[in-house]
Protein backbone atom coordinates (compact mmCIF):
# COMPACT_ATOMS: atom_id res chain seq x y z
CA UNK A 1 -1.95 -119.33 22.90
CA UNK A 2 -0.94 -122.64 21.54
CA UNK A 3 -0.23 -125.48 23.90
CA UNK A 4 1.81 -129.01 23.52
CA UNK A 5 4.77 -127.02 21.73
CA UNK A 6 8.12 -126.06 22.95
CA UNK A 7 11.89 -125.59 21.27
CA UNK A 8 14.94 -126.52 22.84
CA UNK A 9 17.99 -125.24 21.62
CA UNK A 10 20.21 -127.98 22.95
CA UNK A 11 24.04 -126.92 21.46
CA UNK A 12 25.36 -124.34 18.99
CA UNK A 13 27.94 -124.15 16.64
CA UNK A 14 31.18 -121.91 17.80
CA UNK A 15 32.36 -120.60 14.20
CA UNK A 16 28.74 -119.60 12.82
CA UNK A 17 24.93 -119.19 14.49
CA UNK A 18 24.18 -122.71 13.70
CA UNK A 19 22.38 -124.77 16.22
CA UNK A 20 20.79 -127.86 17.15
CA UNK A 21 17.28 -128.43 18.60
CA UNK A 22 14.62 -130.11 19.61
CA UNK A 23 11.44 -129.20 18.21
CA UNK A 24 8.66 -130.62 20.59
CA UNK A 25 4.77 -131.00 19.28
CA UNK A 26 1.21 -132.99 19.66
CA UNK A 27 2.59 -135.58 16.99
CA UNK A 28 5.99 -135.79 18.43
CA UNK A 29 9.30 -134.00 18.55
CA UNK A 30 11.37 -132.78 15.48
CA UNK A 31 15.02 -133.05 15.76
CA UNK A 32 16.76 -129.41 14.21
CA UNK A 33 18.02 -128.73 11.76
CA UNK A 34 15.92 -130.71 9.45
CA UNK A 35 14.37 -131.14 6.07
CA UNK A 36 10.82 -131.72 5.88
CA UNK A 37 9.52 -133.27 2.43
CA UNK A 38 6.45 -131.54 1.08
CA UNK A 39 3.16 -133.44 0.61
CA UNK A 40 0.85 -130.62 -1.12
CA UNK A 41 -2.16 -132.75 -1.25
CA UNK A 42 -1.60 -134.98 1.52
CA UNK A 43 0.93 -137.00 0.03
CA UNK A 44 4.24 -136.95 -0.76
CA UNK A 45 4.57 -137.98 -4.80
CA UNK A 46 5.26 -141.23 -5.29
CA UNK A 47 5.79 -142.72 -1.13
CA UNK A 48 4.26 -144.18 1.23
CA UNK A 49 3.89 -142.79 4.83
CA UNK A 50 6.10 -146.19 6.03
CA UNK A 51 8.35 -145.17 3.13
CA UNK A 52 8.87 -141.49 4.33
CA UNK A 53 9.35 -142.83 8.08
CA UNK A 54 12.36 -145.45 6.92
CA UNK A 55 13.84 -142.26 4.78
CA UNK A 56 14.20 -140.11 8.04
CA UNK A 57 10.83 -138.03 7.69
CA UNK A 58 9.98 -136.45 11.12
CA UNK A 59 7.63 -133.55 10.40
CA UNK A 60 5.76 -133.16 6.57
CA UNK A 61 3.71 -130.52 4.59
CA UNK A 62 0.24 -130.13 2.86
CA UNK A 63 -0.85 -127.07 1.46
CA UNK A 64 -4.06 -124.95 2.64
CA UNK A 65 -4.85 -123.79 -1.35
CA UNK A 66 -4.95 -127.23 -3.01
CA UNK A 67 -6.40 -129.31 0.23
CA UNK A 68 -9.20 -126.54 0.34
CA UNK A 69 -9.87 -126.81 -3.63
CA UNK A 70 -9.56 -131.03 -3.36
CA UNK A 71 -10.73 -132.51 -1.75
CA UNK A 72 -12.22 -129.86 0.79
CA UNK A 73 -11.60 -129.36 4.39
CA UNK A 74 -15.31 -130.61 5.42
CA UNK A 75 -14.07 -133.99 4.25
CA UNK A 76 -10.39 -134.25 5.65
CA UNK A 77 -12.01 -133.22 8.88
CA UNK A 78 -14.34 -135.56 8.80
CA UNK A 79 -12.07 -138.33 8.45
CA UNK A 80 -10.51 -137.55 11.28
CA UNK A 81 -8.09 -134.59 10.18
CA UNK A 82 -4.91 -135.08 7.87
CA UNK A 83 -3.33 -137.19 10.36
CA UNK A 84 -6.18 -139.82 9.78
CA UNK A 85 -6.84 -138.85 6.21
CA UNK A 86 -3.50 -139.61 4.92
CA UNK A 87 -1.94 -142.22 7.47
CA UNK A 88 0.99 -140.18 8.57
CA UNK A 89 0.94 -139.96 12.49
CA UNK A 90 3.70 -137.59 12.88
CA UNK A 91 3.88 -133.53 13.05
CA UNK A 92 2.63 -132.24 9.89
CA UNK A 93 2.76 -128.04 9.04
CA UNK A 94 0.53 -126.72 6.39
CA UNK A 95 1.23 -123.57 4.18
CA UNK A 96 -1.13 -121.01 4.06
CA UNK A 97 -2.01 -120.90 0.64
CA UNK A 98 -0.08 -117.61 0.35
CA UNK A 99 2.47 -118.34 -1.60
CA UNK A 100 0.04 -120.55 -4.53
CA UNK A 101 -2.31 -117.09 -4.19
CA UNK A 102 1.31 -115.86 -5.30
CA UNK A 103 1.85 -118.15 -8.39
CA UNK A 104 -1.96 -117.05 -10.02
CA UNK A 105 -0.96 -113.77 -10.65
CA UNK A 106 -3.02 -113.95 -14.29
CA UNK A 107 -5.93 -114.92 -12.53
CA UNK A 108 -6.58 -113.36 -9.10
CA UNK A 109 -6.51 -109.58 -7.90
CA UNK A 110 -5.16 -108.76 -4.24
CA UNK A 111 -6.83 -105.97 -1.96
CA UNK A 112 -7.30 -104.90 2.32
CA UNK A 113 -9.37 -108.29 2.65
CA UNK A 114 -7.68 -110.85 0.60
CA UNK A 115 -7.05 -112.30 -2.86
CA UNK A 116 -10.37 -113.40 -5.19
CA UNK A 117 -9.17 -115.55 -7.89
CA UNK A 118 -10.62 -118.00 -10.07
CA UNK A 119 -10.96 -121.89 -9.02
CA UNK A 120 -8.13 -123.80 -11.60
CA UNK A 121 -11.09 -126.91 -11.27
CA UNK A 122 -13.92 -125.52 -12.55
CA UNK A 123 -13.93 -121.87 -12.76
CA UNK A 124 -15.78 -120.64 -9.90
CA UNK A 125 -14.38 -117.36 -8.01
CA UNK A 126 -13.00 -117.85 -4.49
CA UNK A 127 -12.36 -114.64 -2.00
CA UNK A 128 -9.30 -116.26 0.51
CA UNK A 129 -8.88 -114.03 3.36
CA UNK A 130 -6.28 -114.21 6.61
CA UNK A 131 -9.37 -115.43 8.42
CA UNK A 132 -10.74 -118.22 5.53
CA UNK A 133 -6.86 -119.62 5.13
CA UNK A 134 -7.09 -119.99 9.09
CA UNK A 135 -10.74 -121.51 9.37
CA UNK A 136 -9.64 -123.97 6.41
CA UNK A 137 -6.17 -124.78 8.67
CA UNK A 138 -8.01 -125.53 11.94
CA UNK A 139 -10.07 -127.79 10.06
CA UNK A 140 -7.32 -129.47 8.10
CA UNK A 141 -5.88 -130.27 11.97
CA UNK A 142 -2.10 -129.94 11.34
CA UNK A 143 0.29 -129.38 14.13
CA UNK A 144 2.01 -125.70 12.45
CA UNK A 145 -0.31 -123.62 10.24
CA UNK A 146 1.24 -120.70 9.06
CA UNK A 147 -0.08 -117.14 8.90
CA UNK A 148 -1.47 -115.89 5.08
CA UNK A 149 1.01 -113.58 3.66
CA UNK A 150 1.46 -111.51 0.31
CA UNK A 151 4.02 -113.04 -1.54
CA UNK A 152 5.64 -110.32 -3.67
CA UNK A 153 7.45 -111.15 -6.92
CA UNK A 154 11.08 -110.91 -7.79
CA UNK A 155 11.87 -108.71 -9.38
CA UNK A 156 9.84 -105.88 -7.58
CA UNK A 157 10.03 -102.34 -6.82
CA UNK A 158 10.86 -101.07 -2.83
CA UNK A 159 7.45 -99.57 -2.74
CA UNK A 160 5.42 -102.75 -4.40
CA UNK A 161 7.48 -104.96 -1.56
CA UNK A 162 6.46 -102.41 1.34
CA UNK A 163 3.10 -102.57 0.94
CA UNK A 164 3.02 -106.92 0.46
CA UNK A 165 5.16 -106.40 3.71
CA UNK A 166 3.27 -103.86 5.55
CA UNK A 167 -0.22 -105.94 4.14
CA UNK A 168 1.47 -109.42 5.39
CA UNK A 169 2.06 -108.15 8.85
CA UNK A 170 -1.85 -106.72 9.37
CA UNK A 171 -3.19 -110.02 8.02
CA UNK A 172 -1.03 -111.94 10.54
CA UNK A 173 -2.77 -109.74 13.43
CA UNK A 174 -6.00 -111.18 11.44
CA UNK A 175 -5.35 -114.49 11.61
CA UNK A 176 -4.17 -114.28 15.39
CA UNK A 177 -7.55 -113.18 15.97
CA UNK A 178 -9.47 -115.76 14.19
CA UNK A 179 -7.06 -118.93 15.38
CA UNK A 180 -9.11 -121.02 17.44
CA UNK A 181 -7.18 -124.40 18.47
CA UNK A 182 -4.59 -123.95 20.85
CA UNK A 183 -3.45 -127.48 19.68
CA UNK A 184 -2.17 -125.84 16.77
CA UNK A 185 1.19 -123.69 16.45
CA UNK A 186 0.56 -120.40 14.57
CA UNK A 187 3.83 -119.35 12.97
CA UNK A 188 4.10 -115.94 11.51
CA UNK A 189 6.12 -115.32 7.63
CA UNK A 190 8.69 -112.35 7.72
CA UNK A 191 8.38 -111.12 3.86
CA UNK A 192 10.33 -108.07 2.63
CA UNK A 193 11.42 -109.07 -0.52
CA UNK A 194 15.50 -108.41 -1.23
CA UNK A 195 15.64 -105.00 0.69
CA UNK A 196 17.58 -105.74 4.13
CA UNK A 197 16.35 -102.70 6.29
CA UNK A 198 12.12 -104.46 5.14
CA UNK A 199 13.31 -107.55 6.24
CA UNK A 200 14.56 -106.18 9.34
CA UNK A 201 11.46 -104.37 10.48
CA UNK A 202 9.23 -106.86 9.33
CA UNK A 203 11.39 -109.39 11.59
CA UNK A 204 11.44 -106.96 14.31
CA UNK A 205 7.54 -106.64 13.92
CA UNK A 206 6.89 -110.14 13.68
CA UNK A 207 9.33 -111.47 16.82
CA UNK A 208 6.97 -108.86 19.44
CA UNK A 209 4.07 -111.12 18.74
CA UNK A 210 5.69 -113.93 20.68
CA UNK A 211 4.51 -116.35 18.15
CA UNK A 212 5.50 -120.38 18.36
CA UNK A 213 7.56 -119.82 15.41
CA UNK A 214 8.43 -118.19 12.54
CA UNK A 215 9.40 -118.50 8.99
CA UNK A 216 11.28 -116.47 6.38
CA UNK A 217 9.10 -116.40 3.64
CA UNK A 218 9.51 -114.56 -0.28
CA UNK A 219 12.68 -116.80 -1.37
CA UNK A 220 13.14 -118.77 -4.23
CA UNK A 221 10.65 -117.16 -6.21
CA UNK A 222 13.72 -116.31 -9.08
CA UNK A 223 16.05 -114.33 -7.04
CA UNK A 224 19.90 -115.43 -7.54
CA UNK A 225 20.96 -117.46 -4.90
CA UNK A 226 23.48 -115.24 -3.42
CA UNK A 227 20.49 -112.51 -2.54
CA UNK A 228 18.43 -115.42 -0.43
CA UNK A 229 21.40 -115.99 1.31
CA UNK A 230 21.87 -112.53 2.25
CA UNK A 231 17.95 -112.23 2.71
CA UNK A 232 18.86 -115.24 5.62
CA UNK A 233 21.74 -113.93 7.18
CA UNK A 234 20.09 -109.86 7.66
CA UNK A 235 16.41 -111.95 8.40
CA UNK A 236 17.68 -114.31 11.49
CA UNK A 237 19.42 -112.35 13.53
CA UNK A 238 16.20 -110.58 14.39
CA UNK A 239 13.88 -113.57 15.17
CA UNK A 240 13.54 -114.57 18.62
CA UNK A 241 16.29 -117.03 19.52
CA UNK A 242 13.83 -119.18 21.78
CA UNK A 243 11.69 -119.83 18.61
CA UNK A 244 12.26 -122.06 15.86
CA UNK A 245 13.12 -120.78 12.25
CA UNK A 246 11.80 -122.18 9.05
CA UNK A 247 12.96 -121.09 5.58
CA UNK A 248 10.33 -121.82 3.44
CA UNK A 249 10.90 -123.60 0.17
CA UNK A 250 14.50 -123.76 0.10
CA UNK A 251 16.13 -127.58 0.12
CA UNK A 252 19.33 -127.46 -2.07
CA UNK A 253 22.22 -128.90 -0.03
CA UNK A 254 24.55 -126.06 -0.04
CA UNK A 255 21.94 -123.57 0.65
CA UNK A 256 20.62 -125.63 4.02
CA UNK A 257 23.94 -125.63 4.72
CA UNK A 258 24.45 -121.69 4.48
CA UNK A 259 21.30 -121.22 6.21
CA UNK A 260 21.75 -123.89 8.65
CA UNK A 261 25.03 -121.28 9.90
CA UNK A 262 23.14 -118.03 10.00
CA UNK A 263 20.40 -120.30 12.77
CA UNK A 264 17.63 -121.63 10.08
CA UNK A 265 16.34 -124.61 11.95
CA UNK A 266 13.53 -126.34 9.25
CA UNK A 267 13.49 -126.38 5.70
CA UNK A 268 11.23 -127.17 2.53
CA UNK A 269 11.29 -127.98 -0.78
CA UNK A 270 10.17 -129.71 -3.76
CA UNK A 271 13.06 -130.65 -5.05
CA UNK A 272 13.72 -134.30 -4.05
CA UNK A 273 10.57 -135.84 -5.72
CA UNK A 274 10.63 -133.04 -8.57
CA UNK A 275 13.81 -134.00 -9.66
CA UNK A 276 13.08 -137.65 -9.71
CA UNK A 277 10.02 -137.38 -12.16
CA UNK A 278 12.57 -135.75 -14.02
CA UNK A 279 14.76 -138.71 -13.62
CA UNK A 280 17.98 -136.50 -11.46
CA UNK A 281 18.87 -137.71 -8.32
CA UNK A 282 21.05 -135.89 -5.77
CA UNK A 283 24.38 -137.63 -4.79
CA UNK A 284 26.74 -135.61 -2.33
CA UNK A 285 25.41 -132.33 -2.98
CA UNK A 286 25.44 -132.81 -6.74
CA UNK A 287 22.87 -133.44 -9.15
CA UNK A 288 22.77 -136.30 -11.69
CA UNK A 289 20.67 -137.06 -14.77
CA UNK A 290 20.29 -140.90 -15.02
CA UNK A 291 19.26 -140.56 -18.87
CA UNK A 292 22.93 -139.73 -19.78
CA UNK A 293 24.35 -142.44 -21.22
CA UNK A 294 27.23 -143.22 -18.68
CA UNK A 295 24.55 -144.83 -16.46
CA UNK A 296 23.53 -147.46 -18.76
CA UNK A 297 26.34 -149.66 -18.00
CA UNK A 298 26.95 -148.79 -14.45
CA UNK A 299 26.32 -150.98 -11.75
CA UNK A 300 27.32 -149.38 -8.56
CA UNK A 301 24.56 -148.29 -6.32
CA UNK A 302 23.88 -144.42 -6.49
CA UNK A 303 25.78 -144.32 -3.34
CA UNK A 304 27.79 -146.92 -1.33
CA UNK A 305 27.42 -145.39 1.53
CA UNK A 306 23.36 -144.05 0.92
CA UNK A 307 21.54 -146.49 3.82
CA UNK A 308 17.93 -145.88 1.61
CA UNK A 309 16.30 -148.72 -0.04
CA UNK A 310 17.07 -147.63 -2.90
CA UNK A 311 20.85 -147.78 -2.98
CA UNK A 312 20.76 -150.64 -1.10
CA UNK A 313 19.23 -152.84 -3.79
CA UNK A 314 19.38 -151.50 -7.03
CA UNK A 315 22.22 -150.27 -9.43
CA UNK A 316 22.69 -146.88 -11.35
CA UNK A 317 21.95 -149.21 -14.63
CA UNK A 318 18.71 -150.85 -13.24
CA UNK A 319 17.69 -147.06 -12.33
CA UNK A 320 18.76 -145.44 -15.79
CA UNK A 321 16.67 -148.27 -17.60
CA UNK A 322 13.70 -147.26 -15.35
CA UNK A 323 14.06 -143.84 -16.13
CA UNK A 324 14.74 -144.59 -19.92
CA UNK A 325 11.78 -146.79 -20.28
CA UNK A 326 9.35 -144.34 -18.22
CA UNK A 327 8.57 -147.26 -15.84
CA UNK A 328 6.43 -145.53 -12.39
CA UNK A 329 8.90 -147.44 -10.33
CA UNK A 330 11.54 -145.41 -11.39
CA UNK A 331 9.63 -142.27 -9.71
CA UNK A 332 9.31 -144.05 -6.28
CA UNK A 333 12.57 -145.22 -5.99
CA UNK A 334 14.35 -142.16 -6.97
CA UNK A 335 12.37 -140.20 -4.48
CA UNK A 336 13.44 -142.41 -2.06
CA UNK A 337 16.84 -141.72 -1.95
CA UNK A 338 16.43 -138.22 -3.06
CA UNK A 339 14.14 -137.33 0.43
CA UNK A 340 16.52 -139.92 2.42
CA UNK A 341 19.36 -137.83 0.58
CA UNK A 342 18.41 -134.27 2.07
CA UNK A 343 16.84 -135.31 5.32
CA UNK A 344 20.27 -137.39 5.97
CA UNK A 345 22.34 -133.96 4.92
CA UNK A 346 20.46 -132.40 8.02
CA UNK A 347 21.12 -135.32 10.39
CA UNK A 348 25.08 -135.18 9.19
CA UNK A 349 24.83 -131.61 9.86
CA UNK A 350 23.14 -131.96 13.60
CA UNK A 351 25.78 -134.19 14.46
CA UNK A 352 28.57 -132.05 13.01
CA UNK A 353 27.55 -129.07 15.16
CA UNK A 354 27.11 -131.40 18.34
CA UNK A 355 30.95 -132.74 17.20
CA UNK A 356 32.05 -129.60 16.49
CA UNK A 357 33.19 -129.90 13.16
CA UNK A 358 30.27 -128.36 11.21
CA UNK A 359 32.17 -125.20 10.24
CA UNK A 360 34.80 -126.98 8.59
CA UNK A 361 33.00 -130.19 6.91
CA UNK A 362 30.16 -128.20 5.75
CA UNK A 363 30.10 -124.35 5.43
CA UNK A 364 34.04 -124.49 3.71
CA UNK A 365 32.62 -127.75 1.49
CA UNK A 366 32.84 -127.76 -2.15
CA UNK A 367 29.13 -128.98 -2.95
CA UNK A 368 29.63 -129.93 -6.42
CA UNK A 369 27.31 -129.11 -9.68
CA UNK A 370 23.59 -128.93 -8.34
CA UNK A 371 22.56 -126.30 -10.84
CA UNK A 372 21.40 -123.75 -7.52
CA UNK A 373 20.28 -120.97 -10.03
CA UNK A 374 17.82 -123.28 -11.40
CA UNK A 375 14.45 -121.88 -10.09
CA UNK A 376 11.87 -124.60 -8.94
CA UNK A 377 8.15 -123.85 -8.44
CA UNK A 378 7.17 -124.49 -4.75
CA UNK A 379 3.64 -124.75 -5.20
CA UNK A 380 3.29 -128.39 -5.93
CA UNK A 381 5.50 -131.29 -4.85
């Protein structure tokens, strides 16, 4: 049983199931609802750990997949574990490697003990089982390590989803059995594809466990938008309400928001730095492309009232000239305001529930052009 952890639900929203928490863990607490920005190999693109902590940044990802492939766990354990290795002293979840397993569908084959596929690096075959992903996570040393799942594609038939579903639930039994580091929060993945009544079960399956938490898994793989939020609303209602909730790889502000009313407490998502090596930032739910040529002669900040470094120094010109003339800069910067951006839409939200205005300011809001349908690969960040 893991120790050091415990969530507080501290108020909840009248209207809708949205709530506030407090998250509590070895590397401090988490304040819910909140964003965390995702660091696949132990950094976030482009920021510094002191730059993350000024955007907001309470809790962070790695990934099991990449960490285990570079640089190895034998080495981030021997520096002292990712806290050490990469200078962040806060909470910090890792992924199971699941959902990357997911994304090499040309290259690795799935059975009872777990998914062979062939090393990306240099070719050699790996075998990744529930108990290898968990070995690899106690050595990695992050607070949350999540349980390894079968990721199944959208779209796919009910039976194909059953048996990812069915598979994900005995390998989280497996990796129960082979966790070893009670300093460590196990969370268990609900999966069940777009099929309510799967999603249900598997919920109902997954919330007798009387795991530390749990995450909703299987989203955002190409599914429309409206079917993850239905996939949220049938999912939550079954997890334990003394748990916290994490919807995995989902960041866009109107879709936090939804989820954030049906009782989601954490979120992830690539989409802040992504978008700025693509030179887009994300203003007020919408999304902008500083290469159009209405930027060039703009000097406003991105946002008057943004309090991130960004915004407070340089103009939409300055930024659009960056972005024009490929400078690196312009990839730092922009990810600084994007990741202060959507962890600040999660602190306005907290404090609307605890005022008692979040129904009205944010589930009723009109969140502008952000291109939702737009599918975004959560395997790197």
């Amino acid at each position: 049983m893991s120790t050091n952890f415990e969530f507080q639900v501290q108020a909840r929203c009248d209207r809708t199931q949205a709530r506030v928490g407090i998250f509590s863990t070895p590397h401090g607490q988490i304040e819910t609802p909140r964003f965390m920005p995702v660091g696949t190999l132990a950094n976030v693109k482009t920021l510094t750990p002191a730059q993350l902590k000024v955007a907001g940044a309470q809790m962070i990802l790695a990934n099991t997949y990449h960490l285990h492939l570079q640089p190895g766990e034998q080495i981030v354990a021997g520096a002292g574990g990712l806290h050490r290795f990469m200078a962040w002293p806060g909470p910090i979840l890792t992924d199971s490697g699941g959902f990357q397993v997911f994304s090499l569908s040309e290259i690795r084959t799935i059975d009872e003990t777990g998914v062979t596929f062939r090393s990306p690096h240099d070719g050699t075959m790996i075998h990744l089982t529930p108990e290898r992903s968990i070995q690899i996570q106690n050595q990695l040393g992050a607070d949350v390590i999540m349980a390894f799942d079968e990721c199944p594609p959208y779209p796919a038939s009910r039976e194909d989803v059953l048996k990812a579903t069915d598979r994900t639930y005995r390998w989280l039994k497996r990796c129960m059995t082979a966790h070893q580091r009670p300093d460590q929060a196990l969370f268990g993945i609900v999966q069940g594809g777009v099929y309510p009544d799967l999603r249900a079960e598997a919920a109902q399956q997954l919330a007798q466990l009387d795991l530390p938490g749990y995450a909703i898994g299987g989203v955002s793989v190409g599914e429309p938008v409206a079917l993850i939020e239905k996939i949220v609303q049938v999912t939550t209602p079954w997890l334990p309400e003394t748990k916290p909730r994490y919807l995995m790889g989902v960041g866009t502000p109107r879709e936090m928001a939804q989820a954030i009313a049906a009782g989601i407490d954490l979120f992830d998502c690539v989409i802040p730095t992504r978008l700025a090596r693509h030179g887009a930032v994300l203003v007020g739910g919408a999304r902008w492309n500083l290469k159009n040529a209405q930027f060039r002669e703009d000097f406003q900040p991105l946002d008057q009232a943004c309090p991130c470094y960004t915004c407070q120094n340089f103009s939409r010109a300055y930024l659009s000239h960056l972005v024009r003339a490929k400078e690196l800069l312009a990839y730092t910067l922009l990810s600084i305001h994007n990741v202060t951006e959507l962890i600040g839409l999660t602190q306005k939200i907290r404090q609307a529930i605890l005022g008692g205005y979040f129904y009205e300011e944010f589930v009723c809001r009109d969140w502008g052009k952000l291109n939702p349908e737009e599918t975004l690969d959560r395997a790197e960040s």
